[in-house]
Protein backbone atom coordinates (compact mmCIF):
# COMPACT_ATOMS: atom_id res chain seq x y z
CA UNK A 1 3.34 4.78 -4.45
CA UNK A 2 0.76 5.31 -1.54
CA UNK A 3 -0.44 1.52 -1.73
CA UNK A 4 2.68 0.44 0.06
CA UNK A 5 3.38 -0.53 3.76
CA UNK A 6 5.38 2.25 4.35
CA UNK A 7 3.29 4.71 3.30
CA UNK A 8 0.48 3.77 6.31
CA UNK A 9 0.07 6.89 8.27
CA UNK A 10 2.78 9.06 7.07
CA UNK A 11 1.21 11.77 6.20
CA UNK A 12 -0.80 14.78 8.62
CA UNK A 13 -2.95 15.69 5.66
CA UNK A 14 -3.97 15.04 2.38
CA UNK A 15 -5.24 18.37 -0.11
CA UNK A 16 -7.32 17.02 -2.90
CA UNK A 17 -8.46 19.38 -5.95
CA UNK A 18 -10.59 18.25 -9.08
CA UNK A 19 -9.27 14.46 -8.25
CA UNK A 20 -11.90 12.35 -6.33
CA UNK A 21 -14.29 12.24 -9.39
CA UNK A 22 -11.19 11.04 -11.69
CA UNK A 23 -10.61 7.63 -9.98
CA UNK A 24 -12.07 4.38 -11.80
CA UNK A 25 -12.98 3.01 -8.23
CA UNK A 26 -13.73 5.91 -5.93
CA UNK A 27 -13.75 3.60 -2.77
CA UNK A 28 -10.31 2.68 -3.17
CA UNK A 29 -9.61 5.62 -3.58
CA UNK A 30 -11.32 6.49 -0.06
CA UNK A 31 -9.21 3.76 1.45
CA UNK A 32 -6.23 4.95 0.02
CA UNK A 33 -6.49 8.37 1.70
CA UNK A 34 -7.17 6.75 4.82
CA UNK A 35 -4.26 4.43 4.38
CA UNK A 36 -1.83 7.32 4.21
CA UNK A 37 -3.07 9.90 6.95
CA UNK A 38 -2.13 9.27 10.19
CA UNK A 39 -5.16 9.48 12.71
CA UNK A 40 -6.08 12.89 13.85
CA UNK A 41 -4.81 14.34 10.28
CA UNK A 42 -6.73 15.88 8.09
CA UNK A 43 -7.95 15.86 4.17
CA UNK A 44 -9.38 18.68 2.44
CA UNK A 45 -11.19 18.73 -0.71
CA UNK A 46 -12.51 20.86 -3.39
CA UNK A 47 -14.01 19.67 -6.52
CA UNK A 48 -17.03 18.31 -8.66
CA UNK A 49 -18.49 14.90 -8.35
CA UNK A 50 -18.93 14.64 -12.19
CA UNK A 51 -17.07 11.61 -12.63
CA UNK A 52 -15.18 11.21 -15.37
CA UNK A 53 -14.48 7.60 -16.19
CA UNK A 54 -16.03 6.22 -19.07
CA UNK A 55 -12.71 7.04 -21.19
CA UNK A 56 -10.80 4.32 -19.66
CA UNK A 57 -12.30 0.87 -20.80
CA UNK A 58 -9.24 -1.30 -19.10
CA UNK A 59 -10.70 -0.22 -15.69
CA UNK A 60 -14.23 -1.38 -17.21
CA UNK A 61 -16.81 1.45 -15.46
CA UNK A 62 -16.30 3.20 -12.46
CA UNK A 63 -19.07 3.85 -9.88
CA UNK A 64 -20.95 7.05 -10.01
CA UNK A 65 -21.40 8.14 -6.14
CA UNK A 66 -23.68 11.25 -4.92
CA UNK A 67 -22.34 13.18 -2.18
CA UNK A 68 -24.86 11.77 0.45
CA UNK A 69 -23.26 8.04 -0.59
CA UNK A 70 -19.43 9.48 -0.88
CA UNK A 71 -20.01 10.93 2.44
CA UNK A 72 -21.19 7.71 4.06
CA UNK A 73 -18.06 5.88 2.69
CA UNK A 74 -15.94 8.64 3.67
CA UNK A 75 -17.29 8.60 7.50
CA UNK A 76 -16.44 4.90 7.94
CA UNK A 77 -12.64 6.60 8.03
CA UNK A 78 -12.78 9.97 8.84
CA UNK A 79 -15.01 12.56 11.05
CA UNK A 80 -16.25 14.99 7.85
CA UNK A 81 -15.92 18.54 10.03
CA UNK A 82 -17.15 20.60 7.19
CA UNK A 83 -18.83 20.27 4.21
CA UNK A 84 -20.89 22.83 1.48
CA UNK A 85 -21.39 23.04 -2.34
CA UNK A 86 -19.58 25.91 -3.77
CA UNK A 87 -20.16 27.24 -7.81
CA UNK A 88 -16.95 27.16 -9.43
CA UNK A 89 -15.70 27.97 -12.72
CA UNK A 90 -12.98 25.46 -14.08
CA UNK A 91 -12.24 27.73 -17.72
CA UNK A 92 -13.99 30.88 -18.86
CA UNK A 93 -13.01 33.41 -21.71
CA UNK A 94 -13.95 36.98 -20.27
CA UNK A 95 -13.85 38.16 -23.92
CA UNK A 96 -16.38 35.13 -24.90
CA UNK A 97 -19.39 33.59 -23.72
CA UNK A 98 -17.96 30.29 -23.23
CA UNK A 99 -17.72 29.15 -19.46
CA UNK A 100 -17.46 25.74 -17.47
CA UNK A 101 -19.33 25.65 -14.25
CA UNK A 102 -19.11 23.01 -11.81
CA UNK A 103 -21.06 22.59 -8.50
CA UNK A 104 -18.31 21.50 -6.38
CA UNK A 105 -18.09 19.99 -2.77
CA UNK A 106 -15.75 21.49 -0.27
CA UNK A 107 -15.19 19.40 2.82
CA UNK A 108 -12.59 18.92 5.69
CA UNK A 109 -12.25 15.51 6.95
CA UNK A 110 -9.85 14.16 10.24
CA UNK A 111 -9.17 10.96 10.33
CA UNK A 112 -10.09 8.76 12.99
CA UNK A 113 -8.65 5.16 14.14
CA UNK A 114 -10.59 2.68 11.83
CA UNK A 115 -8.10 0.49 9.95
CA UNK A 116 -7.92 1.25 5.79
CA UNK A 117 -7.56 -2.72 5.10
CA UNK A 118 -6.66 -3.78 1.53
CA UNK A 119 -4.16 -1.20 1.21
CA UNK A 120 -0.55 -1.95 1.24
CA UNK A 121 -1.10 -5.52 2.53
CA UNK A 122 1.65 -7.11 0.28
């Protein structure tokens, strides 16, 4: 849907929540989100960078990026504005001991003018 023509630049932002760690190829991913904001929009993002891609073998293995490296690839199409680590807890039982902490990465990005090729090019 967002690897078409049509969808270059039509959106003003992009909100992403437990998502960028999901993708079996993070840097398309990147370009994707590029692809579809117009420049001078913005993408926010909360969530972990525990990657979570070993249970799809058709995509073979995805690559495992730390923040410093997402950042980098992130930079080459947007201005990161903000960025911290924030504890969160993705499911806790109140009544049990059981919890599920993740260190997650907040950051706000705006998009500059560097063209997302490989995206919608068909």
């Amino acid at each position: 849907v967002f690897g078409t023509s049509e969808s270059r630049a039509s959106y003003d932002g992009l909100a992403t929540a437990f998502t960028v760690d999901c993708s079996p190829n993070i840097l398309r991913f990147v370009r994707t989100a590029a692809h579809i904001v117009r420049p001078g929009g913005v993408w926010v993002n909360f969530g972990p960078l525990a990657y979570d891609t070993e249970h799809d073998e058709g995509h073979g293995h995805g690559v495992e990026l730390s923040w410093e490296e997402l950042r980098y690839a992130i930079s080459h199409f947007f201005d990161v504005t903000e960025e911290k680590f924030v504890d969160s807890l993705q499911a806790s039982n109140w009544e049990s001991m059981m919890q599920i902490q993740y260190s997650c990465i907040y950051f706000r990005a705006v998009r500059n003018s560097t063209e997302s090729t490989g995206i919608g090019a068909r």
